[in-house]
Protein backbone atom coordinates (compact mmCIF):
# COMPACT_ATOMS: atom_id res chain seq x y z
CA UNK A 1 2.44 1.61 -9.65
CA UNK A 2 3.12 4.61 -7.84
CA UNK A 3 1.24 5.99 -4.64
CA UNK A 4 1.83 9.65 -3.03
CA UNK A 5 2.70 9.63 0.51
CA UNK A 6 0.45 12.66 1.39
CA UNK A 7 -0.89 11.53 4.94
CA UNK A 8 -4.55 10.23 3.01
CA UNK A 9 -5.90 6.65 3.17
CA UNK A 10 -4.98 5.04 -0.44
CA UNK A 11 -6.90 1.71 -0.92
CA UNK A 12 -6.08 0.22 -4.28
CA UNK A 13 -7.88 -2.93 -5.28
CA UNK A 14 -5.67 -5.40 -7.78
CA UNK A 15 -7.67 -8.14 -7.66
CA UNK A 16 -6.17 -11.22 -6.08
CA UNK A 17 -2.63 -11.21 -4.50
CA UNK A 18 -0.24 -12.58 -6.87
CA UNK A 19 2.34 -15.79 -6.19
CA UNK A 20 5.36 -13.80 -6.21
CA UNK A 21 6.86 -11.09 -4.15
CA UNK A 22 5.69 -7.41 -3.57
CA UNK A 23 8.24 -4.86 -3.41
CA UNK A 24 7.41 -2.17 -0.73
CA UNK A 25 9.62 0.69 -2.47
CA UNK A 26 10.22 4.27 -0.42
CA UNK A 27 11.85 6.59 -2.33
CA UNK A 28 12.67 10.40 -2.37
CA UNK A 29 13.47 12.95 0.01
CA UNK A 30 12.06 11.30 3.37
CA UNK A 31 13.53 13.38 5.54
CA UNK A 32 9.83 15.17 6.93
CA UNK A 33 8.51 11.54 7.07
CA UNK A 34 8.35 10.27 10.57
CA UNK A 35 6.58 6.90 9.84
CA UNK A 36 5.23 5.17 7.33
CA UNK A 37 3.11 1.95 6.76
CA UNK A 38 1.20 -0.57 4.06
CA UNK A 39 -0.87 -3.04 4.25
CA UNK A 40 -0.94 -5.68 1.25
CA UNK A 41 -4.17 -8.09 1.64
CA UNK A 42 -6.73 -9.25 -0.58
CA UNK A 43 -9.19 -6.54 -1.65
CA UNK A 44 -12.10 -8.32 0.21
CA UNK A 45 -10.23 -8.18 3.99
CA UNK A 46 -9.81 -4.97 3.48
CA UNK A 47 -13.71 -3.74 2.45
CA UNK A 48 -14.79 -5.65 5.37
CA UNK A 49 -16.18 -7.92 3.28
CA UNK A 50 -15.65 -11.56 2.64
């Protein structure tokens, strides 16, 4: 899955967090980037709802 780094909130919901790894991939010309973040939780933590 691929996400643009464009400065806007991205919230993608997959359900429940799966038993294996998750890659956190940056690639391409980041040299205007001065920081950069992700948060991987379950959909509901991150609606505020439980």
């Amino acid at each position: 899955m691929e996400i643009l780094c464009d400065a806007e909130l991205t919230v993608i919901g997959l359900g429940d967090l799966p038993a294996e790894p998750i890659i956190v991939d940056l690639r391409g010309d980041q040299s205007d980037v001065l920081s950069a973040y992700a948060v991987v939780a379950p959909t509901a933590s991150l609606s505020g709802s439980e």
